[in-house]
Protein backbone atom coordinates (compact mmCIF):
# COMPACT_ATOMS: atom_id res chain seq x y z
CA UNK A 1 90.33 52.93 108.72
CA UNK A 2 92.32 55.91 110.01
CA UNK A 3 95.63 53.96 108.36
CA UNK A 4 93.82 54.19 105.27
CA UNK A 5 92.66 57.93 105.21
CA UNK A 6 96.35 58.81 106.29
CA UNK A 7 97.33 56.62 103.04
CA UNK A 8 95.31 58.20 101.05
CA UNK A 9 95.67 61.12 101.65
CA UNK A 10 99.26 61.34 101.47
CA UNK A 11 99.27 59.78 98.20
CA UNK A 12 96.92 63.20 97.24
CA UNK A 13 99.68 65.47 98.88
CA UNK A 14 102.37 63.96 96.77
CA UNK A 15 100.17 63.83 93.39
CA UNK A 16 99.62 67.54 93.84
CA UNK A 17 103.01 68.31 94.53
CA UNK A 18 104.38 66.54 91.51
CA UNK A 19 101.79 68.32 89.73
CA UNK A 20 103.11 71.82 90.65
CA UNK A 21 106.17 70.78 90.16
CA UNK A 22 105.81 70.00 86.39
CA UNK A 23 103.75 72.87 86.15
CA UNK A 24 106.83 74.86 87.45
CA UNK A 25 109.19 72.97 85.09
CA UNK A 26 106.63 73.62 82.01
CA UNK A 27 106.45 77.26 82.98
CA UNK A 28 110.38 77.45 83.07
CA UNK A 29 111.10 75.93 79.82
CA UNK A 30 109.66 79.49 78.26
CA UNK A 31 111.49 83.04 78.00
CA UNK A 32 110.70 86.13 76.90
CA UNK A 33 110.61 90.10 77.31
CA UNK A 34 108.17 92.36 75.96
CA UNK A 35 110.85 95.46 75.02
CA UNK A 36 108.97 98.37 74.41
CA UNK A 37 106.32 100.14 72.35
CA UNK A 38 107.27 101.95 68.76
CA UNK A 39 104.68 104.28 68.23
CA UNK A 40 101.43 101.36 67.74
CA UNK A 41 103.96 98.40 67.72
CA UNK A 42 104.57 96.50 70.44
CA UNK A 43 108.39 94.77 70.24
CA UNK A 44 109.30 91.88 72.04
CA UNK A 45 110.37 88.26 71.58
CA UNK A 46 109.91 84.96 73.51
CA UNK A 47 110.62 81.26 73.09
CA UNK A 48 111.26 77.60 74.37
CA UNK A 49 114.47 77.12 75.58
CA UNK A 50 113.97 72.86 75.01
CA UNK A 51 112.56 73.86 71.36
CA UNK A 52 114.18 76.77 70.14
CA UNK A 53 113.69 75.80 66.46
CA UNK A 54 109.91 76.11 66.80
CA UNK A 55 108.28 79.28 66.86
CA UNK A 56 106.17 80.02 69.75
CA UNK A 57 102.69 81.99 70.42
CA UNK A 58 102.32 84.60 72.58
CA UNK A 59 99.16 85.62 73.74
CA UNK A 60 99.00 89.79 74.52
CA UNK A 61 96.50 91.45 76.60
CA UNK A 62 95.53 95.23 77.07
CA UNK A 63 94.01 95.92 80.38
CA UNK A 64 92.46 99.29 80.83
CA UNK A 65 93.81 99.76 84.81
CA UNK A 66 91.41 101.79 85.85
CA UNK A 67 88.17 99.00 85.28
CA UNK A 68 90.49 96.21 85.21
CA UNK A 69 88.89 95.57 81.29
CA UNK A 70 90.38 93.55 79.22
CA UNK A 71 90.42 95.85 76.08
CA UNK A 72 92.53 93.76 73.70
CA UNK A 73 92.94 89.87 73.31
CA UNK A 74 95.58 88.71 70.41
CA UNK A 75 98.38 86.03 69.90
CA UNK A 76 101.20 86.82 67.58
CA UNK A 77 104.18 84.18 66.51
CA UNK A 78 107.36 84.85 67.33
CA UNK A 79 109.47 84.14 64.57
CA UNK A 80 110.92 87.51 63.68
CA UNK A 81 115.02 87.88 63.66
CA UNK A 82 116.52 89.33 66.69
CA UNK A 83 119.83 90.05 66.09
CA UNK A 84 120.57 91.01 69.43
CA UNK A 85 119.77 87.77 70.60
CA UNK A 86 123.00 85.34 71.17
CA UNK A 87 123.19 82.98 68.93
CA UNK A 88 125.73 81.11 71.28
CA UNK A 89 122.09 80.94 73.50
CA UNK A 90 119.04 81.50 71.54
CA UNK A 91 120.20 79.28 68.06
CA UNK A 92 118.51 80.63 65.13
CA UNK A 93 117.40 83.87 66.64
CA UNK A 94 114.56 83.75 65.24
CA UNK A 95 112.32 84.60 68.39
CA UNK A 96 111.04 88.33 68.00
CA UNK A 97 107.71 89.16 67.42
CA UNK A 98 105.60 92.77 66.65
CA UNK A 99 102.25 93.38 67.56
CA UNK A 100 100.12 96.39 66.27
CA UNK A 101 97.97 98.43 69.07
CA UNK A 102 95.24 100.89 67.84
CA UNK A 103 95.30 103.10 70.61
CA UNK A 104 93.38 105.46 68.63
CA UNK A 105 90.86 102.95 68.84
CA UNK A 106 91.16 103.07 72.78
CA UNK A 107 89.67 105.29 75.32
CA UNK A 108 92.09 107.60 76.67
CA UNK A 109 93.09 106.17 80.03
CA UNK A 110 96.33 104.17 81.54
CA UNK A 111 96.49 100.34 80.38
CA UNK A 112 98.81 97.29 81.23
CA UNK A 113 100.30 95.48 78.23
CA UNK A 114 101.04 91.74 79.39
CA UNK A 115 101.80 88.60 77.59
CA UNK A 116 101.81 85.02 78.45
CA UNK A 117 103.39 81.94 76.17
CA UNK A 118 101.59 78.76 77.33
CA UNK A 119 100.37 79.62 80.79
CA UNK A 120 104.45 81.35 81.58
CA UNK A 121 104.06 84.86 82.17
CA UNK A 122 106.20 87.44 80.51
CA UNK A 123 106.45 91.24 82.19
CA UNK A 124 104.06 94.07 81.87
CA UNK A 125 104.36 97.17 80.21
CA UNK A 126 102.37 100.70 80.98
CA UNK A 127 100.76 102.84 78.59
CA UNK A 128 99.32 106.48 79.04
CA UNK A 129 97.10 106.86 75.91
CA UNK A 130 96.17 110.11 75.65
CA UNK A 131 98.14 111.09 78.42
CA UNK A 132 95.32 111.27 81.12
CA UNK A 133 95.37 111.58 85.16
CA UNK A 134 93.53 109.00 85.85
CA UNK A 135 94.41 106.13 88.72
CA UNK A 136 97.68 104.20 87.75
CA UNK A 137 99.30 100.89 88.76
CA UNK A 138 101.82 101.11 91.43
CA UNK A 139 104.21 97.72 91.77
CA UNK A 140 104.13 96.17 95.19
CA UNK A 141 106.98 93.79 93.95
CA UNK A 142 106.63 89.82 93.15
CA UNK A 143 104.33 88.21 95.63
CA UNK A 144 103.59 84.19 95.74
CA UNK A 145 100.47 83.50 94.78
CA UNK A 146 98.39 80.69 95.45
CA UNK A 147 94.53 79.79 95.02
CA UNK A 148 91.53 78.99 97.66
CA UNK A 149 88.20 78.22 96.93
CA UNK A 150 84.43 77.46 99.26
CA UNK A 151 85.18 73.64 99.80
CA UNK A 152 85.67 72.76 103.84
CA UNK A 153 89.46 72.38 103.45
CA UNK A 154 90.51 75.45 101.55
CA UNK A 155 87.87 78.18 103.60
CA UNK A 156 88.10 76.12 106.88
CA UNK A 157 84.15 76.00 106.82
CA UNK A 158 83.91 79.11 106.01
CA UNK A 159 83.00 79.01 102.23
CA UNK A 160 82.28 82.22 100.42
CA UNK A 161 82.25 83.92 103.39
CA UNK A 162 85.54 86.43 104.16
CA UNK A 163 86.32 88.34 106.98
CA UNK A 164 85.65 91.61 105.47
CA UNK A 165 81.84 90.61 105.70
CA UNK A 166 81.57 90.12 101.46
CA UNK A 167 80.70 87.12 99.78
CA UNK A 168 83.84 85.71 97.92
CA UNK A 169 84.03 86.34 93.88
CA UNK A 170 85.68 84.61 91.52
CA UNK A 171 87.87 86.71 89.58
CA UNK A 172 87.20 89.27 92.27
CA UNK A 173 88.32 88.36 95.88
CA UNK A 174 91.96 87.65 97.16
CA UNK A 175 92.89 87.17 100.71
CA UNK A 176 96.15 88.96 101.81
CA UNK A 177 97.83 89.69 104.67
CA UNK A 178 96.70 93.50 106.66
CA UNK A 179 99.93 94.38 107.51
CA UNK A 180 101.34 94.59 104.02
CA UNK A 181 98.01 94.85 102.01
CA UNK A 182 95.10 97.13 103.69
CA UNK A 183 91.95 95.35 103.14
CA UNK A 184 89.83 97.07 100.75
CA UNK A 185 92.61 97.24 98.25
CA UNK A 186 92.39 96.88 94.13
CA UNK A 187 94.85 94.98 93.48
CA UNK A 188 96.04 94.18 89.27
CA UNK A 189 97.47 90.31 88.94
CA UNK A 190 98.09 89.46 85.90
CA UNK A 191 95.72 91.63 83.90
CA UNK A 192 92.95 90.83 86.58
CA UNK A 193 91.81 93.25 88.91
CA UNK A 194 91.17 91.96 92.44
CA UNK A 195 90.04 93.15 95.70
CA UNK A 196 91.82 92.39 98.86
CA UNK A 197 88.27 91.04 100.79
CA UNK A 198 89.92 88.41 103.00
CA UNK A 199 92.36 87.12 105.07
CA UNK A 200 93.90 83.64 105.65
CA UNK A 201 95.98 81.30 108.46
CA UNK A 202 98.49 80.97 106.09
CA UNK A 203 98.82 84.55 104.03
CA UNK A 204 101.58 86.28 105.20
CA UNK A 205 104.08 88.80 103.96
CA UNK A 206 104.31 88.85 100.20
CA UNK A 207 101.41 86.04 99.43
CA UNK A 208 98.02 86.56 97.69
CA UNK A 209 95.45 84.00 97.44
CA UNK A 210 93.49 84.19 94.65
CA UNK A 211 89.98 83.09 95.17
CA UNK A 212 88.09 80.36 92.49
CA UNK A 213 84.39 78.60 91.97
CA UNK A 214 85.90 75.06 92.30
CA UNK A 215 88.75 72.61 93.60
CA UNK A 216 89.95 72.33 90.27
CA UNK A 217 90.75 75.46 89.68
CA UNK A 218 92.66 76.20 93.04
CA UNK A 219 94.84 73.17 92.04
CA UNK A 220 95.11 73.89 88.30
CA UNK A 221 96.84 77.52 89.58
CA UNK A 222 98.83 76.10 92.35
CA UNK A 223 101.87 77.86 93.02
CA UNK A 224 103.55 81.10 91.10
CA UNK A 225 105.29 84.17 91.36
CA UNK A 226 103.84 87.64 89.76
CA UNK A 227 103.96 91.52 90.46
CA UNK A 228 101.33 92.61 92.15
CA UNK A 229 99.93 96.32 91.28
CA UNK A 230 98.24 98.33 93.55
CA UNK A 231 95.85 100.51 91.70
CA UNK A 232 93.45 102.12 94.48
């Protein structure tokens, strides 16, 4: 019987580790660089280094930093000439893309401009509309990040319980590491604002885990790499 539980769940370590893996791959395969904003226009261009003759989408979010809203939702196509592109690199150079941003439409307040082409993460841009003093991001650098959630093997019996004394929230608790993130912490991932609630065995030094509702989730993030903003 034990054989059997080893067996099995060995054959679960490697199926989740070849699933990372091609999530890795899938996430390298796509490039990009949002450049800079022209007034309202956002400039920047992206694409898939094993397809470069197909135009790619890339989905842009506005986050307001200091309520972690997400203010603006839109994809735009990148098929826009970039001459400054190598062609010896990028082929047709047809990979730019321009997105328009009413920021008249916007509060005043600071906001994080990121982007994302099929699940691969592009950088993030700031934006002081209406050039306000109000709480901004400050980057912590790239930190791993990885993904827990209440089942007996990811909270060690624990569930939604942390060791700050809250109740763990999806898109709202992360477990960090004390001695480089104080607990208490706002924290901006990827457009998402988090709060550093919790601790883990295994976060240390530049690692966030990112709490979820269910299994699938935690295994669906897996593994990456993002900047990590502290905003308060």
């Amino acid at each position: 019987m034990k054989l059997k539980t080893f067996i099995h769940a060995a054959l679960l370590t490697i199926m989740f580790t070849l699933t990372n893996i091609i999530t890795v791959f899938a996430s390298a395969d796509m490039d990009g660089y949002l450049d800079r904003l022209e007034g309202d226009t956002l400039v920047g261009w992206a694409w898939d280094r094993n397809d470069p003759g197909n135009a790619v989408d890339v989905t842009v979010a506005v986050t307001r930093v200091l309520t972690g809203q997400v203010v603006l939702e839109q994809d735009a196509t990148a098929d826009g000439f970039r001459p400054d592109l190598d062609s010896e690199t990028y082929g047709t150079q047809y990979h730019g893309f321009t997105l328009d941003i009413g920021w008249d439409q916007l509060e005043p307040g600071i906001y994080h401009i990121s982007a994302s082409v099929n699940g691969a993460k592009l950088n993030t841009l700031e934006y002081n509309n209406g050039d306000v003093d109000e709480p901004s991001g400050r980057s912590l650098g790239v930190f791993k990040t990885t993904a827990y959630c209440p089942c007996y093997s990811c909270s060690e019996g624990w569930g939604r319980h942390t060791s700050s004394g809250a109740l763990a929230t999806s898109q709202h608790t992360v477990a960090v590491d004390p001695r480089v993130i104080p607990i208490g912490s706002r924290l901006m991932i990827d457009g998402t604002v988090y709060t550093a609630e919790d601790v883990g065995g295994g976060v240390r030094g530049n690692h966030v885990d990112i709490y979820y509702n269910t299994h699938g989730e935690t295994r669906q993030h897996g593994v990456r790499y993002s900047e990590v903003y502290l905003i308060g």
